[in-house]
PDB file of N, CA and C in Angstrom:
ATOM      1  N   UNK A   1      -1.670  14.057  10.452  1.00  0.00           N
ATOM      2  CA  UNK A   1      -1.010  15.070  11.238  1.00  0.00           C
ATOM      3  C   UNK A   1       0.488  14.815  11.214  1.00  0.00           C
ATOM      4  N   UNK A   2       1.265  15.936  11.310  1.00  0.00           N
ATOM      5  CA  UNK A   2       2.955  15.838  11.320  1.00  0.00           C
ATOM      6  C   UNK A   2       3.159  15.056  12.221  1.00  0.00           C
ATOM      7  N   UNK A   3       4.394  14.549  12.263  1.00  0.00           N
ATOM      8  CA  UNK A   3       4.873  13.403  13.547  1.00  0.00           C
ATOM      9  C   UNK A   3       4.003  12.944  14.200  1.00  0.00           C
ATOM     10  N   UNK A   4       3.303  12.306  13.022  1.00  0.00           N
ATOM     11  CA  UNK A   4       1.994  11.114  14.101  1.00  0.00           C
ATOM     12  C   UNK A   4       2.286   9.767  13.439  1.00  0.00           C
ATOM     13  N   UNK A   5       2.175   8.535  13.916  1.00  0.00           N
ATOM     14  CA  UNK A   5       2.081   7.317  13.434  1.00  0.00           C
ATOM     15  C   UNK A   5       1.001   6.797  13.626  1.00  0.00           C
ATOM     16  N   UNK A   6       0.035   6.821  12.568  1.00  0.00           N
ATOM     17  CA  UNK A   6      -1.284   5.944  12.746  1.00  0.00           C
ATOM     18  C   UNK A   6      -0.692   5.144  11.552  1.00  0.00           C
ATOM     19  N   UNK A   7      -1.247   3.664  12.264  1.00  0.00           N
ATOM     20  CA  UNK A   7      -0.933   2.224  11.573  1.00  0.00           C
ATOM     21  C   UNK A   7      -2.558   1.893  10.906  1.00  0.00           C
ATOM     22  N   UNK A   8      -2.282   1.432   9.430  1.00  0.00           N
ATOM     23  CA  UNK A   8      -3.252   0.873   8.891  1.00  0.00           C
ATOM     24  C   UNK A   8      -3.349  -0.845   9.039  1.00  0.00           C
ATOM     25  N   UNK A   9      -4.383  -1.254   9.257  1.00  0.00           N
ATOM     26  CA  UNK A   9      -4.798  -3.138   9.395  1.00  0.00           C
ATOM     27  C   UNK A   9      -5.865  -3.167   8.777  1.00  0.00           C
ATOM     28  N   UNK A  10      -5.496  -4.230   7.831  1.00  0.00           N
ATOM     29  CA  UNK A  10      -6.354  -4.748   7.178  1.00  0.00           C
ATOM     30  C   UNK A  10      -6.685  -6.603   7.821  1.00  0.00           C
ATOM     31  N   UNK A  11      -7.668  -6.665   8.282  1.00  0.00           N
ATOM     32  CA  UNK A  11      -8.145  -8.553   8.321  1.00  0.00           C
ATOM     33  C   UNK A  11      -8.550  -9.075   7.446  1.00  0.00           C
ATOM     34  N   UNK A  12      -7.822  -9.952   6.607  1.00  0.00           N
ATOM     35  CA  UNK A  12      -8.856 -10.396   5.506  1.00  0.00           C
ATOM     36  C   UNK A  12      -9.638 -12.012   5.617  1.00  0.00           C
ATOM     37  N   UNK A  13     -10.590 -12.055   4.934  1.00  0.00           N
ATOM     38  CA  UNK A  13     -11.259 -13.187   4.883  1.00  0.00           C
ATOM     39  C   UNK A  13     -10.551 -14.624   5.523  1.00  0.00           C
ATOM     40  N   UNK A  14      -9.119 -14.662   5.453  1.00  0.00           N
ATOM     41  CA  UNK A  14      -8.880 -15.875   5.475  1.00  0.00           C
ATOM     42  C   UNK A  14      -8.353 -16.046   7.181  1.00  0.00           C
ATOM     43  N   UNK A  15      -8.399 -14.799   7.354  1.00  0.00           N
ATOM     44  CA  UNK A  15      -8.083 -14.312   9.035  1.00  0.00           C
ATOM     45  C   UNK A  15      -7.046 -13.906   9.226  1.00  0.00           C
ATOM     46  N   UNK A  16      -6.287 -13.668   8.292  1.00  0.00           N
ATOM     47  CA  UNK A  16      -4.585 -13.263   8.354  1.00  0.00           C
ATOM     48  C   UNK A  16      -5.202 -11.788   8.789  1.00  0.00           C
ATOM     49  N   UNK A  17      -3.907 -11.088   9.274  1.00  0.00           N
ATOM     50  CA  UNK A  17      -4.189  -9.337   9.268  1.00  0.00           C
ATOM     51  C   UNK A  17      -2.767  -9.166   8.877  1.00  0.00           C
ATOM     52  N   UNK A  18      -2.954  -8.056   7.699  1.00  0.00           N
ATOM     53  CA  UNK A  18      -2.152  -7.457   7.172  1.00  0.00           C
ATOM     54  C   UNK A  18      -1.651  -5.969   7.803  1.00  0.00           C
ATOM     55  N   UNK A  19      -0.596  -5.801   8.338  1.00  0.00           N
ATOM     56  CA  UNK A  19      -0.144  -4.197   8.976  1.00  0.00           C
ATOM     57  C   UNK A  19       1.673  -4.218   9.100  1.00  0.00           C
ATOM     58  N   UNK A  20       1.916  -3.151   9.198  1.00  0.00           N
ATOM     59  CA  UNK A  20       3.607  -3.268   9.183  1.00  0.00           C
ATOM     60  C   UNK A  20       4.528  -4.196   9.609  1.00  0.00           C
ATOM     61  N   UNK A  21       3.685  -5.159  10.489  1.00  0.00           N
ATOM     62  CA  UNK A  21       4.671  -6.183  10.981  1.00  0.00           C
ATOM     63  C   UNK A  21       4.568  -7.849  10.069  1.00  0.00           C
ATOM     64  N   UNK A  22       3.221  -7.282   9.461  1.00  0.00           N
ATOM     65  CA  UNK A  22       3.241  -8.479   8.369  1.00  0.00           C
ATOM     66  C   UNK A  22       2.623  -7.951   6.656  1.00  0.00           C
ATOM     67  N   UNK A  23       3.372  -7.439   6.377  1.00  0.00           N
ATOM     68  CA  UNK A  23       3.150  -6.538   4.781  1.00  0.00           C
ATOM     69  C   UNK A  23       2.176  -7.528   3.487  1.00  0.00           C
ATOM     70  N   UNK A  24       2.959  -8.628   3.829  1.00  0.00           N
ATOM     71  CA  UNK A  24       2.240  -9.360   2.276  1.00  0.00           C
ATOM     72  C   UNK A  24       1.788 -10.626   3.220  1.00  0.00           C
ATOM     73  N   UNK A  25       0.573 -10.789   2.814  1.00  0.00           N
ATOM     74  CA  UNK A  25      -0.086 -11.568   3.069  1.00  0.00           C
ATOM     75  C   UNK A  25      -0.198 -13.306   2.486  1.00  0.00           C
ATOM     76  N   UNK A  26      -0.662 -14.528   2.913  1.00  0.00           N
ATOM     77  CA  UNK A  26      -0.719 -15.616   1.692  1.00  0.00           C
ATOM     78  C   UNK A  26      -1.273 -15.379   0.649  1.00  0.00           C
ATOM     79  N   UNK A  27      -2.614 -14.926   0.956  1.00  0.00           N
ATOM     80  CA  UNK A  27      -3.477 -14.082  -0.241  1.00  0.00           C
ATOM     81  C   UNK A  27      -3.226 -12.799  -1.206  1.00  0.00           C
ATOM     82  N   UNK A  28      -1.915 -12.504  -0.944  1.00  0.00           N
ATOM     83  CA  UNK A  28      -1.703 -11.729  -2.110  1.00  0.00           C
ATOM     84  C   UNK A  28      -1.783 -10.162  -1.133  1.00  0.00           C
ATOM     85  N   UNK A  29      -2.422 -10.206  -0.261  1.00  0.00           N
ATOM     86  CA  UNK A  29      -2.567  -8.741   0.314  1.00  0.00           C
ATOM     87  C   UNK A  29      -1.123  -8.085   0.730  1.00  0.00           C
ATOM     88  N   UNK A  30      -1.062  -6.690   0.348  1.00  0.00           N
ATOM     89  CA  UNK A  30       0.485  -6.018   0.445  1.00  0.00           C
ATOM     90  C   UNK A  30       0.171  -4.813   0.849  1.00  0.00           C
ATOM     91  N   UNK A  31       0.962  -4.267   2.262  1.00  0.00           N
ATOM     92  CA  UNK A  31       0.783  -2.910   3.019  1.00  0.00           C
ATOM     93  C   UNK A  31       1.842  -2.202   2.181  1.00  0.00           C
ATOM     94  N   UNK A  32       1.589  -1.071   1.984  1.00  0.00           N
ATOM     95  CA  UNK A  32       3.158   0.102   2.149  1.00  0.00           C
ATOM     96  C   UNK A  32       3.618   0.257   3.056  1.00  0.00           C
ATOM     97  N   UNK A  33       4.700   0.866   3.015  1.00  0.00           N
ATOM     98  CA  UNK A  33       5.525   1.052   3.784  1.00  0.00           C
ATOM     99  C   UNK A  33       5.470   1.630   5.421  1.00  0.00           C
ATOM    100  N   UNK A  34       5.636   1.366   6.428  1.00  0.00           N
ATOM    101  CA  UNK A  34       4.966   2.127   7.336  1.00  0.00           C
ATOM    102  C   UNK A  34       5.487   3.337   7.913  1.00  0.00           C
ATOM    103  N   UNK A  35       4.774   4.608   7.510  1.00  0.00           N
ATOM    104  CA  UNK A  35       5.062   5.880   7.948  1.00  0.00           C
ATOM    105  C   UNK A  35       4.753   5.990   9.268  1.00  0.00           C
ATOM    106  N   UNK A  36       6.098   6.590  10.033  1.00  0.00           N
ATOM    107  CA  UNK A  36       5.830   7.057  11.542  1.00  0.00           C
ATOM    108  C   UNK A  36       6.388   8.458  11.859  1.00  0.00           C
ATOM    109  N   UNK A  37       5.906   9.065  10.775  1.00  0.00           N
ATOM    110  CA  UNK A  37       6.461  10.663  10.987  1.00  0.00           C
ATOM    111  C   UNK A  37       5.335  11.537  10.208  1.00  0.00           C
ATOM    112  N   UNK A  38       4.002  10.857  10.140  1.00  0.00           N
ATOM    113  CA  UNK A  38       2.697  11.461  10.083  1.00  0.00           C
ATOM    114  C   UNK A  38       2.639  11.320   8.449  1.00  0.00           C
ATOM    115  N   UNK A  39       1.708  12.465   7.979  1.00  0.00           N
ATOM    116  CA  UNK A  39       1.054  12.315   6.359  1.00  0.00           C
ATOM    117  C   UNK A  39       1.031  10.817   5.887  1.00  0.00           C
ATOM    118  N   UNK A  40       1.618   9.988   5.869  1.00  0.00           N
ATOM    119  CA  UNK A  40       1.596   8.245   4.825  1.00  0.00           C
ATOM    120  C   UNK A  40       1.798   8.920   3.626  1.00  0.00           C
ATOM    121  N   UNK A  41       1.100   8.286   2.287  1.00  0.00           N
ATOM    122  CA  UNK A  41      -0.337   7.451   2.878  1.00  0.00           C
ATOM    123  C   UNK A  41       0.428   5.874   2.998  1.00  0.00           C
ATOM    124  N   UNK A  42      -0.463   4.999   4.045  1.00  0.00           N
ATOM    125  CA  UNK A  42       0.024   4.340   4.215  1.00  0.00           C
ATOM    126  C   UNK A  42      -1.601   3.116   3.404  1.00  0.00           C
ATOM    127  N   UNK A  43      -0.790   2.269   2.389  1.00  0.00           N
ATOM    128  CA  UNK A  43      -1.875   1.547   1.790  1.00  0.00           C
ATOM    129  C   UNK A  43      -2.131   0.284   1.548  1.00  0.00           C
ATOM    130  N   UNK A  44      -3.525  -0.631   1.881  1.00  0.00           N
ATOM    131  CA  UNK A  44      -3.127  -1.664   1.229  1.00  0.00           C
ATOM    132  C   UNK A  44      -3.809  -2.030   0.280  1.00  0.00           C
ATOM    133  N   UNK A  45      -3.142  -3.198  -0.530  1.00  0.00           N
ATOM    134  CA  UNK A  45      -2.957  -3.261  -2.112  1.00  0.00           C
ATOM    135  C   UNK A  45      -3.630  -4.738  -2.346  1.00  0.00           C
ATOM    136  N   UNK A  46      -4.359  -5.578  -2.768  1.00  0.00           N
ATOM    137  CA  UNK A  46      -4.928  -6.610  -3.396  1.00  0.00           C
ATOM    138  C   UNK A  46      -5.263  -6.881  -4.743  1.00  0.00           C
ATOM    139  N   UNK A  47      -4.860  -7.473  -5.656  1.00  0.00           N
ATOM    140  CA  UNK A  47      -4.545  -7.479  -6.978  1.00  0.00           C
ATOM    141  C   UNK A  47      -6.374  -8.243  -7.387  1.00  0.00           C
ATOM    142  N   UNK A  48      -6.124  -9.336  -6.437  1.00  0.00           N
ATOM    143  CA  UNK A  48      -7.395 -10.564  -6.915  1.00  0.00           C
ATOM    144  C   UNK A  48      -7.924 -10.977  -5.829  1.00  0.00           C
ATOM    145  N   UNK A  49      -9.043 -10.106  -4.893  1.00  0.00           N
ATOM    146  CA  UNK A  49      -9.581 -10.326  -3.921  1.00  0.00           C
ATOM    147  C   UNK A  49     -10.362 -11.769  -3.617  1.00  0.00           C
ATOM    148  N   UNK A  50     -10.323 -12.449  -2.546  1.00  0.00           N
ATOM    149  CA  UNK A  50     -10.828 -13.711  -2.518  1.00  0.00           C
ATOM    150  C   UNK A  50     -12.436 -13.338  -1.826  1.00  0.00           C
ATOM    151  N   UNK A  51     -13.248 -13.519  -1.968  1.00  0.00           N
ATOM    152  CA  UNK A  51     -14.483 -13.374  -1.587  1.00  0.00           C
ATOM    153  C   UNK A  51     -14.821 -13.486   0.279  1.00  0.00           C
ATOM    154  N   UNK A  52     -15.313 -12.676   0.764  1.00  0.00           N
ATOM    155  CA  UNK A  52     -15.191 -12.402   1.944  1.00  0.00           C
ATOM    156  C   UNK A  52     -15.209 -10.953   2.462  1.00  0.00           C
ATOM    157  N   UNK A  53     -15.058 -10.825   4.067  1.00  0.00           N
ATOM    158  CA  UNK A  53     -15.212  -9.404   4.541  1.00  0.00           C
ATOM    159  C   UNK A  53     -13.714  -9.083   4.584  1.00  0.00           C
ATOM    160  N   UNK A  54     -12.970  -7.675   3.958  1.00  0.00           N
ATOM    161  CA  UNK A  54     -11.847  -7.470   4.873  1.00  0.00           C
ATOM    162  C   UNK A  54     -12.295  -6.158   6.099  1.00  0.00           C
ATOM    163  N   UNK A  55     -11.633  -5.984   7.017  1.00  0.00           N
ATOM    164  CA  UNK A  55     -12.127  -5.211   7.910  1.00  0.00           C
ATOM    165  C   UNK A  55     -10.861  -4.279   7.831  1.00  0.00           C
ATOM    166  N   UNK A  56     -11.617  -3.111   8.078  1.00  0.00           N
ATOM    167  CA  UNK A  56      -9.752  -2.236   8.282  1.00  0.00           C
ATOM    168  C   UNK A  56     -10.327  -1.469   9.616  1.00  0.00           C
ATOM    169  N   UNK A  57      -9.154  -1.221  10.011  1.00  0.00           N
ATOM    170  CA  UNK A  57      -8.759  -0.851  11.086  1.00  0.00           C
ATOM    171  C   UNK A  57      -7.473  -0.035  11.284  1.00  0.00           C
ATOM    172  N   UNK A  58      -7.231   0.904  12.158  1.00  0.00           N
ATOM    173  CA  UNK A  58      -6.537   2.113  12.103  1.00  0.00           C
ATOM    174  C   UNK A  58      -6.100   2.062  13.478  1.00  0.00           C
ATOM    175  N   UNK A  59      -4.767   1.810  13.766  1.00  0.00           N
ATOM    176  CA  UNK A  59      -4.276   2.462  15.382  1.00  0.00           C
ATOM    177  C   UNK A  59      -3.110   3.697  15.552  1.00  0.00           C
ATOM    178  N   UNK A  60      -4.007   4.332  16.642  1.00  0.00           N
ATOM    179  CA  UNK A  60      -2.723   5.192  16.238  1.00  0.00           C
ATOM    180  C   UNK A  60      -1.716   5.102  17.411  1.00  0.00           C
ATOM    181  N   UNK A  61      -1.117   5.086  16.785  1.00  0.00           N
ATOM    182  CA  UNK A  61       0.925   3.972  17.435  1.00  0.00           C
ATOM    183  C   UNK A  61       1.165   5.037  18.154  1.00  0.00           C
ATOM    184  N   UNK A  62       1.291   6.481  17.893  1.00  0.00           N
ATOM    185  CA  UNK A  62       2.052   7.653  18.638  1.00  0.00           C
ATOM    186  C   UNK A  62       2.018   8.631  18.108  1.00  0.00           C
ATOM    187  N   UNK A  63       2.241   9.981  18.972  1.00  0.00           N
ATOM    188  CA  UNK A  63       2.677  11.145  18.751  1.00  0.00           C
ATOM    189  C   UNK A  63       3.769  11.249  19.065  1.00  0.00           C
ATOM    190  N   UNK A  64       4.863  12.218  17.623  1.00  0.00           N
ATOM    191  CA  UNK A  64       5.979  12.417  18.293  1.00  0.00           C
ATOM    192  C   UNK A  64       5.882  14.313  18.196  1.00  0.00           C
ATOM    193  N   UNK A  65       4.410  14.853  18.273  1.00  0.00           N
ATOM    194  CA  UNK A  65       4.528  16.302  18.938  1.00  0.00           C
ATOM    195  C   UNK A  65       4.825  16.714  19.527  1.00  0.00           C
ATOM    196  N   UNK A  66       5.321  18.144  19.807  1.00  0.00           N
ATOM    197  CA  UNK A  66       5.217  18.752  21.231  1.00  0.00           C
ATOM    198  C   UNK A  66       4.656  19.958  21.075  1.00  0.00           C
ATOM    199  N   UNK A  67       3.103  19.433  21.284  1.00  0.00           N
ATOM    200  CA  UNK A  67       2.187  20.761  21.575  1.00  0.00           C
ATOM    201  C   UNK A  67       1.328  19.659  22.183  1.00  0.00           C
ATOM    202  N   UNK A  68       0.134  20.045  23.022  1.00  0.00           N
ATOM    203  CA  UNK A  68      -0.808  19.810  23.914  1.00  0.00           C
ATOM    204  C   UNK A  68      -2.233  19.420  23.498  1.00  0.00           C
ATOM    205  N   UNK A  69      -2.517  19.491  22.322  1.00  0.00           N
ATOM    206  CA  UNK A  69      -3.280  18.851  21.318  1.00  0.00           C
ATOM    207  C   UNK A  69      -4.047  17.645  21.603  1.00  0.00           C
ATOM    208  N   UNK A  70      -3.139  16.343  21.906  1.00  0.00           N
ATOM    209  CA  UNK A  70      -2.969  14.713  21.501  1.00  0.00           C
ATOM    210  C   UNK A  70      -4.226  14.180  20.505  1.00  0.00           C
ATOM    211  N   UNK A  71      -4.927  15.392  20.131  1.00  0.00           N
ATOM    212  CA  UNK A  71      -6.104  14.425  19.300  1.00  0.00           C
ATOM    213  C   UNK A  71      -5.432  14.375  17.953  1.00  0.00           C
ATOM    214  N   UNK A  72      -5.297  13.659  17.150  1.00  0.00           N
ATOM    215  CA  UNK A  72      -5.094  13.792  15.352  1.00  0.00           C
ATOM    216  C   UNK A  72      -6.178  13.048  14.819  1.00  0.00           C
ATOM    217  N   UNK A  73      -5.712  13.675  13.137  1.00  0.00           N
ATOM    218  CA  UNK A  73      -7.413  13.416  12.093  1.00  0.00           C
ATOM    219  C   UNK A  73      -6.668  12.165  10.862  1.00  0.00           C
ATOM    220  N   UNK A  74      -7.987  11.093  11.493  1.00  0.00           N
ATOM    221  CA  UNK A  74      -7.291  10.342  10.080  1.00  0.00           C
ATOM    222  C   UNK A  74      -8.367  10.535   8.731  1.00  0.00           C
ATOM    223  N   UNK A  75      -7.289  10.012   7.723  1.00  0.00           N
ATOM    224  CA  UNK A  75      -8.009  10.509   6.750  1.00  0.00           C
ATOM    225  C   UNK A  75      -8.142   9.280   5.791  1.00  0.00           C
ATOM    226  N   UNK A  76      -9.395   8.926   5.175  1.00  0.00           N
ATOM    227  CA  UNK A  76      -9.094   7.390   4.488  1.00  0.00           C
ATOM    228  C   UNK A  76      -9.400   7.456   3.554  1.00  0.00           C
ATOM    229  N   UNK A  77      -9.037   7.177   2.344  1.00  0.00           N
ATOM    230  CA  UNK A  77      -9.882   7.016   0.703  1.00  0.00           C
ATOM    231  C   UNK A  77      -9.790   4.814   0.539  1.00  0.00           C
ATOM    232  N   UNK A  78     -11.189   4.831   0.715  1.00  0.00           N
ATOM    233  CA  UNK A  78     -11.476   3.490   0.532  1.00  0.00           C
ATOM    234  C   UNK A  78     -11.977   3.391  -1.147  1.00  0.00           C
ATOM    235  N   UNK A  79     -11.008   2.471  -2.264  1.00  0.00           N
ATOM    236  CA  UNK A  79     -10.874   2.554  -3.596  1.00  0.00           C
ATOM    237  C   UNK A  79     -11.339   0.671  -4.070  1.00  0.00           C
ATOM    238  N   UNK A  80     -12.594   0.874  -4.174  1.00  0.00           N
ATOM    239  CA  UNK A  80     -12.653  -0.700  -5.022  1.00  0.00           C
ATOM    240  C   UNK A  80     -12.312  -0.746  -6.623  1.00  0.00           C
ATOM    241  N   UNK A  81     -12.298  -2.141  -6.980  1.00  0.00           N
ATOM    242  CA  UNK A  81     -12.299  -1.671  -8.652  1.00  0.00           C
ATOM    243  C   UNK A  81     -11.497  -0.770  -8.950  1.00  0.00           C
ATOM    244  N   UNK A  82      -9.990  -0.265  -8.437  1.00  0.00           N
ATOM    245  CA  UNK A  82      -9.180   0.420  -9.023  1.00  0.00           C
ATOM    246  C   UNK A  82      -8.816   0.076 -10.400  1.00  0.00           C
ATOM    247  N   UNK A  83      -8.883   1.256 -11.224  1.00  0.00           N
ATOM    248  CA  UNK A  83      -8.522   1.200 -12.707  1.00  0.00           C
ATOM    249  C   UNK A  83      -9.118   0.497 -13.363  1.00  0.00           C
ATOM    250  N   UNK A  84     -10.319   0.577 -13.219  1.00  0.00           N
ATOM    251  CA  UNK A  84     -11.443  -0.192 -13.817  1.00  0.00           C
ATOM    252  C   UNK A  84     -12.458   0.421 -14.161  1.00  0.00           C
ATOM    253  N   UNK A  85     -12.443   1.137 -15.982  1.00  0.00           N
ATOM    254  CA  UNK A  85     -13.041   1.992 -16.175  1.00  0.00           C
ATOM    255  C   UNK A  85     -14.565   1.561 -15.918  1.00  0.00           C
ATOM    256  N   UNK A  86     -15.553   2.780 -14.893  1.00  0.00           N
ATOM    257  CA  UNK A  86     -17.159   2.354 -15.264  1.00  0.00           C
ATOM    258  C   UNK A  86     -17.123   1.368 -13.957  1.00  0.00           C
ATOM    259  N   UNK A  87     -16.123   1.044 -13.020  1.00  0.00           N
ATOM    260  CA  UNK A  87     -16.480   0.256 -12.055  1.00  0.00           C
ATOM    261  C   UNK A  87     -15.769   0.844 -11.185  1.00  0.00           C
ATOM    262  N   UNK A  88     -14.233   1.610 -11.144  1.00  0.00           N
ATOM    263  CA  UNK A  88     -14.330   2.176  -9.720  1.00  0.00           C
ATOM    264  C   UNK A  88     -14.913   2.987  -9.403  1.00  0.00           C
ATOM    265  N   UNK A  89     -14.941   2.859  -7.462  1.00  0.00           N
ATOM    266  CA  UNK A  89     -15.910   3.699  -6.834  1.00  0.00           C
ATOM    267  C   UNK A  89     -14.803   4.342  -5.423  1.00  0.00           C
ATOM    268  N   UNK A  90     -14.707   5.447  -4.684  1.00  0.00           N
ATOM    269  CA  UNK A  90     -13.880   6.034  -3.687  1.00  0.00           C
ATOM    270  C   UNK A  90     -15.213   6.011  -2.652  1.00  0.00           C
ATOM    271  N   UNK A  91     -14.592   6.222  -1.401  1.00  0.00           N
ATOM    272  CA  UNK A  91     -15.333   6.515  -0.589  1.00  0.00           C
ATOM    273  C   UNK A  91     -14.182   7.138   0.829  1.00  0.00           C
ATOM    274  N   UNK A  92     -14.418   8.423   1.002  1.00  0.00           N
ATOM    275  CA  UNK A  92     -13.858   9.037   1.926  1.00  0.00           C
ATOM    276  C   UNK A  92     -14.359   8.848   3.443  1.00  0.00           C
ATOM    277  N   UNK A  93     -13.087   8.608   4.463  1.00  0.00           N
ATOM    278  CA  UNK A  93     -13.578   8.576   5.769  1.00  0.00           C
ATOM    279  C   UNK A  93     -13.051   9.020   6.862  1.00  0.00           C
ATOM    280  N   UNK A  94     -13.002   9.821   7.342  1.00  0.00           N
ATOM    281  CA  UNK A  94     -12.683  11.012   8.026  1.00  0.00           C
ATOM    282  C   UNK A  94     -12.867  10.895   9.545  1.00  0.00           C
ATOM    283  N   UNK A  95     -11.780  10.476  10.633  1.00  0.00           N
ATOM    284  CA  UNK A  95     -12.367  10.409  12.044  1.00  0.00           C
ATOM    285  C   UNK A  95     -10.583  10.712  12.942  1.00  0.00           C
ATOM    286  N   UNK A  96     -11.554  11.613  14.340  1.00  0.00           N
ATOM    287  CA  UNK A  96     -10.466  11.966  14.890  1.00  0.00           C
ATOM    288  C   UNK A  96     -10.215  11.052  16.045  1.00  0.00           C
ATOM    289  N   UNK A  97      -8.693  11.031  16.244  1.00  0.00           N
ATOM    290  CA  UNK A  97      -8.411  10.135  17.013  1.00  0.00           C
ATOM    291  C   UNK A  97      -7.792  10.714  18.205  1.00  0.00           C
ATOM    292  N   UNK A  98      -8.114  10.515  19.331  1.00  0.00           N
ATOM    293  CA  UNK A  98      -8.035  11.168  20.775  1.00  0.00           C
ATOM    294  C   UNK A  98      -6.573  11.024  21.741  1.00  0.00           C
ATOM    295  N   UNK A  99      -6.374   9.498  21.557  1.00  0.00           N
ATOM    296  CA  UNK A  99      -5.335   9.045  22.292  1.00  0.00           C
ATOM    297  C   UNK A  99      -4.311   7.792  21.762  1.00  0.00           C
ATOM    298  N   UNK A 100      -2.937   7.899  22.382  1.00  0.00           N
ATOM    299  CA  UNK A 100      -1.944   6.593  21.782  1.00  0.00           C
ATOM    300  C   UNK A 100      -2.554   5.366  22.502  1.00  0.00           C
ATOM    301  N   UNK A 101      -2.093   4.572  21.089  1.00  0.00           N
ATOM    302  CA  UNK A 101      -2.716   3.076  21.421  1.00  0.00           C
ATOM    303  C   UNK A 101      -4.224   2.794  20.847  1.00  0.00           C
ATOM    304  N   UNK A 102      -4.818   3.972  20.579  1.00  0.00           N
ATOM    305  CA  UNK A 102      -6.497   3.750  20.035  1.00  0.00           C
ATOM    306  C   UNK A 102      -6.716   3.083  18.980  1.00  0.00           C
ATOM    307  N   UNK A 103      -7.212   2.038  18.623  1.00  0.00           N
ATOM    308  CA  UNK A 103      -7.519   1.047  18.042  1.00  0.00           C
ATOM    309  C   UNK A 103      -8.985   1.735  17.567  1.00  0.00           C
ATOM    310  N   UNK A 104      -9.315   2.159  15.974  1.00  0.00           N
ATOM    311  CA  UNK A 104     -10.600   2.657  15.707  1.00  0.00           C
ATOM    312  C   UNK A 104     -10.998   1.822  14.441  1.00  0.00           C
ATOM    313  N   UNK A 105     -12.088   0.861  14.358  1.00  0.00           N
ATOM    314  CA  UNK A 105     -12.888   0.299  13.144  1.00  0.00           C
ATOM    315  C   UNK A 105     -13.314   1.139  12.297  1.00  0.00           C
ATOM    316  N   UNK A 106     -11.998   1.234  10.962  1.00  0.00           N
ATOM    317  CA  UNK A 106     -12.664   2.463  10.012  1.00  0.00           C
ATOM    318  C   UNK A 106     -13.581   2.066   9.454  1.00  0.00           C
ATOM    319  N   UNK A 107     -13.979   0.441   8.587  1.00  0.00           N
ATOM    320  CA  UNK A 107     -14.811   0.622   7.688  1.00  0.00           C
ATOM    321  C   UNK A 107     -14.793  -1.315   7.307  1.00  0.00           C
ATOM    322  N   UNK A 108     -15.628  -1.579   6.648  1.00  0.00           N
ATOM    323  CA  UNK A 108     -15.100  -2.895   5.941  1.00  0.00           C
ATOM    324  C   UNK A 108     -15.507  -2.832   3.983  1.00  0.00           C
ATOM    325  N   UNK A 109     -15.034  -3.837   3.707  1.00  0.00           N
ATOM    326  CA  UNK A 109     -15.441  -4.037   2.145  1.00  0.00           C
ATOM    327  C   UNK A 109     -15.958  -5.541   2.083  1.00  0.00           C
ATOM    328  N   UNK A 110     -16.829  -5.751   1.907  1.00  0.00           N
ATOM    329  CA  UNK A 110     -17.149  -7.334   1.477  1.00  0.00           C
ATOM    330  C   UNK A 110     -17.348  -8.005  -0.251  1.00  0.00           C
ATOM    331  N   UNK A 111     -16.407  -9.131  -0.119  1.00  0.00           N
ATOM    332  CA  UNK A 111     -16.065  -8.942  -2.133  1.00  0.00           C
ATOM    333  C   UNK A 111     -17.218 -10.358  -1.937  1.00  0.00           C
ATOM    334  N   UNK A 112     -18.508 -10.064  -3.260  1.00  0.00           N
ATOM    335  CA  UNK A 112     -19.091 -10.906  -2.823  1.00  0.00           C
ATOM    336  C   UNK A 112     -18.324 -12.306  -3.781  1.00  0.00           C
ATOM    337  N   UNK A 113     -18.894 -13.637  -4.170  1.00  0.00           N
ATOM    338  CA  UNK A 113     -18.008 -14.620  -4.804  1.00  0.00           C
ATOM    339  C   UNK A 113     -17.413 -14.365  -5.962  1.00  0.00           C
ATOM    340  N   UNK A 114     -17.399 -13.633  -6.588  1.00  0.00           N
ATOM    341  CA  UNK A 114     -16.572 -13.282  -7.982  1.00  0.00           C
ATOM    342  C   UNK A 114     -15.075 -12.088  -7.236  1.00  0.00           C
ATOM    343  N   UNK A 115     -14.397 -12.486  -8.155  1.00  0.00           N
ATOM    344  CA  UNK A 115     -12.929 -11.852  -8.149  1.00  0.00           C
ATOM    345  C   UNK A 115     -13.138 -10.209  -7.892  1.00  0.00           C
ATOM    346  N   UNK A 116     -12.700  -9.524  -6.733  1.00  0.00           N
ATOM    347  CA  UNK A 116     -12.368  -7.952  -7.643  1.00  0.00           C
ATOM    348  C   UNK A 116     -11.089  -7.239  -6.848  1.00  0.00           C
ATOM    349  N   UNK A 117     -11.091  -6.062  -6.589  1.00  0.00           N
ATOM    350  CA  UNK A 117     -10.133  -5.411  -5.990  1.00  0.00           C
ATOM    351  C   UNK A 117     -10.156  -4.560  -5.314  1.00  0.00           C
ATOM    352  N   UNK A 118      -9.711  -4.916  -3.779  1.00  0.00           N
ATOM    353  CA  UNK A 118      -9.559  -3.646  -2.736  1.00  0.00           C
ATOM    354  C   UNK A 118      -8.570  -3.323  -2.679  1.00  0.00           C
ATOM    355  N   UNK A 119      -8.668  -1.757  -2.347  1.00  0.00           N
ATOM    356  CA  UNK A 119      -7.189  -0.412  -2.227  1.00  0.00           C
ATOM    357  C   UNK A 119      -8.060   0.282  -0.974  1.00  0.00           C
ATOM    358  N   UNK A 120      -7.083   0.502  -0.023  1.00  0.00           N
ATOM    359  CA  UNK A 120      -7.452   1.162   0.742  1.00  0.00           C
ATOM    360  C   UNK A 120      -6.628   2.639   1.227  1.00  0.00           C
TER     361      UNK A 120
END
């Protein structure tokens, strides 16, 4: 939604959480940039996933509307195996968010012991 700031978090395996106030991770994990004037996309990036759950998570920081609304729609494309012909896979996830400050569990990825790659 226009002038909305929903923040993307990623937790990864090693317990770090990756989100605008900490972009690159020890493990290699890297947020974009953080949009606070709605659309993003706002993403994160892992080259050589370490085996484990990452969890993502979505808050939404604020509205800077003025209409009477306050719900906005997030929108997620969860991307493993990017650019990996015959192995990537998308998965769309779609949920509305009611109020500032809402903290919503979009989804997780679990990389089992071999190397691969989450995009979120």
């Amino acid at each position: 939604t226009d002038m909305t700031d929903i923040d993307l978090h990623v937790l990864e395996p090693s317990g770090e959480k990756a989100y605008y106030s900490n972009p690159k991770t020890q493990i290699g994990g890297q947020v974009s940039r953080d949009f606070t004037q709605g659309y993003g996309p706002e993403e994160y990036m892992l080259k050589a996933a370490m085996p484990g759950q990452y969890k993502i998570t979505a808050k939404y920081y604020a509205s800077h509307r003025q209409d009477l609304s306050g719900a906005t729609t997030l929108l997620l494309r969860l991307t493993t195996d990017f650019g990996r012909p015959g192995k990537e896979a998308n998965q769309a996830v779609v949920l509305r968010l009611d109020s500032n400050k809402e903290i919503v569990d979009v989804g997780s990825i679990t990389i089992p012991g071999a190397t691969g790659t989450a995009t979120g």
